[in-house]
N, C-alpha and C. Protein backbone atom coordinates (compact mmCIF):
# COMPACT_ATOMS: atom_id res chain seq x y z
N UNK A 1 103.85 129.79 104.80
CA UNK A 1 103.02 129.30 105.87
C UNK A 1 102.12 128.15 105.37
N UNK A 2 101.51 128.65 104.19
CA UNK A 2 100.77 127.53 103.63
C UNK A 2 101.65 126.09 102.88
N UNK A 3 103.38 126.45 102.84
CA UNK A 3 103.15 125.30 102.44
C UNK A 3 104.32 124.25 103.77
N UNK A 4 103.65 124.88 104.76
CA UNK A 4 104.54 124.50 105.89
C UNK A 4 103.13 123.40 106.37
N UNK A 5 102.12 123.66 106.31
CA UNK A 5 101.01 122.97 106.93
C UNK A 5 100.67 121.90 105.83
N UNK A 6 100.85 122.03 104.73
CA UNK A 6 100.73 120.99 103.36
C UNK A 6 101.86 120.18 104.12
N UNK A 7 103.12 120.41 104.00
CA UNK A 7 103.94 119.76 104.70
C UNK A 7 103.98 118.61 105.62
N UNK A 8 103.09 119.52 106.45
CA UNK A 8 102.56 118.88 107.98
C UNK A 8 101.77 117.85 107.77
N UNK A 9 100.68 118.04 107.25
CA UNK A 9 99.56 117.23 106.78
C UNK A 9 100.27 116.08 105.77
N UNK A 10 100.72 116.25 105.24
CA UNK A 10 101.70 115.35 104.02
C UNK A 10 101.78 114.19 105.20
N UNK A 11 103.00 114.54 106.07
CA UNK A 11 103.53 113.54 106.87
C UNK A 11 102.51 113.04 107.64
N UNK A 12 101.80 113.36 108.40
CA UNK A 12 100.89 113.11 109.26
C UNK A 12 100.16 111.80 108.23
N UNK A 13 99.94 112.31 107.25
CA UNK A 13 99.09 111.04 106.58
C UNK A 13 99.66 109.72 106.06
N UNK A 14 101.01 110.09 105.76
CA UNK A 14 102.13 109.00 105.84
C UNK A 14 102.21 108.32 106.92
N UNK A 15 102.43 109.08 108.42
CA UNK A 15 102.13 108.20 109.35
C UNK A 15 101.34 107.62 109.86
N UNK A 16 100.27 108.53 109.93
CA UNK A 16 98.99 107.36 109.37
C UNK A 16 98.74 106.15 108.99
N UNK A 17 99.06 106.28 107.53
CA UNK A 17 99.31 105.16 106.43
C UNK A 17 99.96 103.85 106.96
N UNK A 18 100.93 103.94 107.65
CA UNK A 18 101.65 102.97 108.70
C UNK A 18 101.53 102.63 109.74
N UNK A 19 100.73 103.41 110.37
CA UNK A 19 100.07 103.12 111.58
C UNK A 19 99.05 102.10 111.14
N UNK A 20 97.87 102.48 110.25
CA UNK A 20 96.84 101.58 110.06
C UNK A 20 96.87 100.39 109.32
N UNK A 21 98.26 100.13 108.49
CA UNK A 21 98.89 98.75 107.88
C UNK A 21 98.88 98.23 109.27
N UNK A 22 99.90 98.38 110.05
CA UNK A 22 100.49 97.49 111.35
C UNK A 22 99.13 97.30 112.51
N UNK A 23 98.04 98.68 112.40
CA UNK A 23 96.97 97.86 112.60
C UNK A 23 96.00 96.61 112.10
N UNK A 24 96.13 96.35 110.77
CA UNK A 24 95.64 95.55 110.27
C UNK A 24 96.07 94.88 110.47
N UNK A 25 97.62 94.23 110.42
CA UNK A 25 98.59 92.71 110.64
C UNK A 25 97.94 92.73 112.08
N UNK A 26 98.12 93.97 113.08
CA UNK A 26 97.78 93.30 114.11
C UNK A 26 96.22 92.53 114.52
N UNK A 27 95.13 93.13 113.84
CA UNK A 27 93.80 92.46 113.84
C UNK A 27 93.81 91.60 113.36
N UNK A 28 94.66 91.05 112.08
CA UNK A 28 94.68 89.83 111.64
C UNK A 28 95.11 88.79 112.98
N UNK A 29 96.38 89.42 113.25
CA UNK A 29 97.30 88.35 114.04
C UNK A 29 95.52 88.28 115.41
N UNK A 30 95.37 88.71 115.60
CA UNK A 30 94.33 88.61 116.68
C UNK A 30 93.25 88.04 116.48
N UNK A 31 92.86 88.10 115.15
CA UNK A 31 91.86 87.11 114.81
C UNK A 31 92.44 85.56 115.02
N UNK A 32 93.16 85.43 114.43
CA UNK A 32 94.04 83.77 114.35
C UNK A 32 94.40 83.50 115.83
N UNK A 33 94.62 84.71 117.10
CA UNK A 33 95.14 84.16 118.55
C UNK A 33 94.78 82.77 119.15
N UNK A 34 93.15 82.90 119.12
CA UNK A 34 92.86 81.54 120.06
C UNK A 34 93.35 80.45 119.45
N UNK A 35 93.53 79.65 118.17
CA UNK A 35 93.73 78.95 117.15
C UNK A 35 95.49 78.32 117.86
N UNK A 36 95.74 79.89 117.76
CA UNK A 36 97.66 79.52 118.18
C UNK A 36 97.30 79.21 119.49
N UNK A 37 96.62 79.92 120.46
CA UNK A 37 96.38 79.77 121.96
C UNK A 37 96.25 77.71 122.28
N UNK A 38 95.68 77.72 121.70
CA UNK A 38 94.80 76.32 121.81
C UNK A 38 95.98 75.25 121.79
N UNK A 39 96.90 75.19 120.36
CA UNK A 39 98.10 74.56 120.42
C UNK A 39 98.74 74.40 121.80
N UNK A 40 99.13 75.61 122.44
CA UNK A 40 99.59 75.32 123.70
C UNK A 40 99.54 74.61 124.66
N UNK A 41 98.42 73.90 124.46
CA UNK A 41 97.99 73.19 125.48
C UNK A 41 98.22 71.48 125.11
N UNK A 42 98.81 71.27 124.20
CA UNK A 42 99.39 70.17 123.25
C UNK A 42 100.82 70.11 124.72
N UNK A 43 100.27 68.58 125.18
CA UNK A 43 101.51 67.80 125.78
C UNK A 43 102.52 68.03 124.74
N UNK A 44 103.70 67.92 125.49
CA UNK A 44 105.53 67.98 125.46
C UNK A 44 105.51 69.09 124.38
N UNK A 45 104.79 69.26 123.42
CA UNK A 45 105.20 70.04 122.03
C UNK A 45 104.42 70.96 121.85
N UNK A 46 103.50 71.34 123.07
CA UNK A 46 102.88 72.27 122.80
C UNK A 46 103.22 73.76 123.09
N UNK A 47 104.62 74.02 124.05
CA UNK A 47 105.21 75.03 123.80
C UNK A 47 105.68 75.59 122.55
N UNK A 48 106.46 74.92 121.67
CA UNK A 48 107.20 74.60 120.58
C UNK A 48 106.29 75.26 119.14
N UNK A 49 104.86 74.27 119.41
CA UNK A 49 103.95 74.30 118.31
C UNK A 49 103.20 75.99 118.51
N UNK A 50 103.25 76.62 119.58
CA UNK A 50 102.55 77.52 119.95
C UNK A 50 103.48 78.90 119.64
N UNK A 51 104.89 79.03 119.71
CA UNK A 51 105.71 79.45 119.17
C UNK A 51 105.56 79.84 117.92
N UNK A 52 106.07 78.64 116.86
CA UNK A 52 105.98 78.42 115.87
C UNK A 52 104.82 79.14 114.86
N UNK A 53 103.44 78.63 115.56
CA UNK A 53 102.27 79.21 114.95
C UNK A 53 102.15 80.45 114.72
N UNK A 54 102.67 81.09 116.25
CA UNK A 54 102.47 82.54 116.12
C UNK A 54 103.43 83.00 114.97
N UNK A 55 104.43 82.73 115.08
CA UNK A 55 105.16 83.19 113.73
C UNK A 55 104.77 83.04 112.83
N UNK A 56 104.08 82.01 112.35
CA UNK A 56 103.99 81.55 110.66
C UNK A 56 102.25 82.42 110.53
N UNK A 57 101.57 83.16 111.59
CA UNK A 57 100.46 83.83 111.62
C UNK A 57 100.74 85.30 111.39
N UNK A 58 101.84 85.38 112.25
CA UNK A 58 102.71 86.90 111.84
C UNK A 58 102.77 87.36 110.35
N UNK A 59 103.94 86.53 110.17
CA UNK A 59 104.25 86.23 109.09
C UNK A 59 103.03 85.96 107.60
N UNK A 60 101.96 85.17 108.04
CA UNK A 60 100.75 85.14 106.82
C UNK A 60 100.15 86.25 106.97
N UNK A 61 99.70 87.21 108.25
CA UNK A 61 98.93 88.27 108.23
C UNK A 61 99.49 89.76 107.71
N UNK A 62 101.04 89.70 107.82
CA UNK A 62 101.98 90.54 107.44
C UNK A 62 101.45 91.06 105.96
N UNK A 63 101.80 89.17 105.16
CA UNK A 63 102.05 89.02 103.80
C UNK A 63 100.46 89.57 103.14
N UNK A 64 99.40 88.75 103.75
CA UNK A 64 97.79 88.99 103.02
C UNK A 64 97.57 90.60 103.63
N UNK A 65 98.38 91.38 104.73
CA UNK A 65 97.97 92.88 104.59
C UNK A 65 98.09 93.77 104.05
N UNK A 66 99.69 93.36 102.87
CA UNK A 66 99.94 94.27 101.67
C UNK A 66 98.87 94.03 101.18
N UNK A 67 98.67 93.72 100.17
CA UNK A 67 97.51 93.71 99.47
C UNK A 67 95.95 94.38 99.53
N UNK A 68 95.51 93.91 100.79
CA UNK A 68 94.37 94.21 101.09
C UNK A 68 94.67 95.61 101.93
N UNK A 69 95.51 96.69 102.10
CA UNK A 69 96.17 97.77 102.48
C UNK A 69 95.50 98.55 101.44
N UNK A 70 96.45 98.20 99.81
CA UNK A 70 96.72 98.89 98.86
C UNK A 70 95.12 98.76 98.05
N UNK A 71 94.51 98.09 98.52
CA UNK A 71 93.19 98.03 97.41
C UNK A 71 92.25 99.09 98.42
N UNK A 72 92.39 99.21 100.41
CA UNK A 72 91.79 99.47 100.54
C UNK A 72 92.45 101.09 100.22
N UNK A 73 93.44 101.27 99.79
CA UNK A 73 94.29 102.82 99.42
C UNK A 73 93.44 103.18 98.22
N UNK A 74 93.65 102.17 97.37
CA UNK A 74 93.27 102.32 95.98
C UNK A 74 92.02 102.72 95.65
N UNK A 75 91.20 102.02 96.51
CA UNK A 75 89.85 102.66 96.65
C UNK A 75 89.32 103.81 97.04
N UNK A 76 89.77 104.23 98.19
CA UNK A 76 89.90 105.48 98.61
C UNK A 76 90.92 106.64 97.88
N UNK A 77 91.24 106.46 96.96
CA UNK A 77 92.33 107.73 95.71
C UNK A 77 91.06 107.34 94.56
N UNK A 78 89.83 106.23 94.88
CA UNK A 78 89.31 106.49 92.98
C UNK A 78 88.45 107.94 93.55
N UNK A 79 88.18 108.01 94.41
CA UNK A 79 87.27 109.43 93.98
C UNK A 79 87.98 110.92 93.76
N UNK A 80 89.38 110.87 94.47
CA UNK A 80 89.83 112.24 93.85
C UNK A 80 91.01 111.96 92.64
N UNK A 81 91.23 110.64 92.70
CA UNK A 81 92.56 110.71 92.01
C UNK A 81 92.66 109.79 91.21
N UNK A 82 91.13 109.26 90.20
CA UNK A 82 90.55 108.00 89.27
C UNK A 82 92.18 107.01 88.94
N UNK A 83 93.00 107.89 88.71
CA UNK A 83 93.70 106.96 87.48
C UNK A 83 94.78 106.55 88.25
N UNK A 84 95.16 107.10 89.15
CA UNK A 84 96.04 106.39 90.65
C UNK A 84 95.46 105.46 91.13
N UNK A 85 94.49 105.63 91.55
CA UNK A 85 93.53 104.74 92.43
C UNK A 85 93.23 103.36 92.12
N UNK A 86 92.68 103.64 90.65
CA UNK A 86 92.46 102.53 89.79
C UNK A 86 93.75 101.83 89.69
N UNK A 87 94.76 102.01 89.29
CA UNK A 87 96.18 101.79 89.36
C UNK A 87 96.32 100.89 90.45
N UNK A 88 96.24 101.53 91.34
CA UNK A 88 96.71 100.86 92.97
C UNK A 88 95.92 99.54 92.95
N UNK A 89 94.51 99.68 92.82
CA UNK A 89 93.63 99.12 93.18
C UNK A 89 94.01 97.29 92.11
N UNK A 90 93.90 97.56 90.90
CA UNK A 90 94.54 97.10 89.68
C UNK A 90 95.93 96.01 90.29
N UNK A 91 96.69 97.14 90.79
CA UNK A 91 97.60 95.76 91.31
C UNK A 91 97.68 95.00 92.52
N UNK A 92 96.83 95.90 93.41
CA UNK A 92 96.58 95.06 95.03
C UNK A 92 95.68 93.91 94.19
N UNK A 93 94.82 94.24 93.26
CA UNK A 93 94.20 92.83 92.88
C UNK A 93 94.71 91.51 92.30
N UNK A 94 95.84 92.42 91.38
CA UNK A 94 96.31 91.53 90.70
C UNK A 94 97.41 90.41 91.70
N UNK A 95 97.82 91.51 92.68
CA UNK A 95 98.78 90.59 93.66
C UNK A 95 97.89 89.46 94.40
N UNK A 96 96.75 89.95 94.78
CA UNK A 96 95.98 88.88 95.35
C UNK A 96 95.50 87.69 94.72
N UNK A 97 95.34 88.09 93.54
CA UNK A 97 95.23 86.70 92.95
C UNK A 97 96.69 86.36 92.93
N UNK A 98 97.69 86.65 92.72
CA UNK A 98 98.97 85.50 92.83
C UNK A 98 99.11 85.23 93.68
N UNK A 99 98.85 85.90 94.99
CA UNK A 99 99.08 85.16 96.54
C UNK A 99 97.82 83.89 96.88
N UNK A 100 96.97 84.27 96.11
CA UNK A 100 95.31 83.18 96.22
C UNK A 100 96.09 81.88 94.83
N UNK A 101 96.84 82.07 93.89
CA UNK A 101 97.67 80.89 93.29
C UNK A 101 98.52 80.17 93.87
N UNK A 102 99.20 80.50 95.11
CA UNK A 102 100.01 79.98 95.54
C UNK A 102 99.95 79.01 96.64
């Protein structure tokens, strides 16, 4: 019984976990909206350009939410789980600086 609800809870926090990534791309993507919105209004090419934006916003908020996901994971495992946490945390940083090199 008890390890049917460990179980339960297991998954539940996994889905979680994915739920609140794809919330983040999506607050990102929503922060950047008016920015893409605005393009639109660009004579002959402003359909085109407004398109476009949103993708390449998708697409950047996607990429900068790994990162800032796993540090905010990493942070939250240093108090029960120091040497995971630190770990996680360790390489969401380290990725961010190569994505901040590029």
């Amino acid at each position: 019984m008890i390890a049917i609800t460990v179980k339960k809870n297991t998954t539940e926090t996994n889905i979680l976990r994915v739920v609140f990534f794809f919330i983040m791309v999506i607050g990102i993507c929503a922060f950047f909206s008016p920015f893409v919105e605005v393009l639109g209004y660009l004579p002959i090419v402003g359909g085109f350009l407004k398109g476009t934006a949103g993708i390449i916003v998708f697409l950047a908020a996607f990429i900068i939410s790994i990162p800032l996901f796993f540090v905010t994971f990493g942070l939250a495992w240093l108090r029960y789980h120091p040497v995971i946490g630190g770990a996680v945390t360790l390489i969401a940083v380290a990725a961010m600086v190569t994505l901040s090199m590029i």
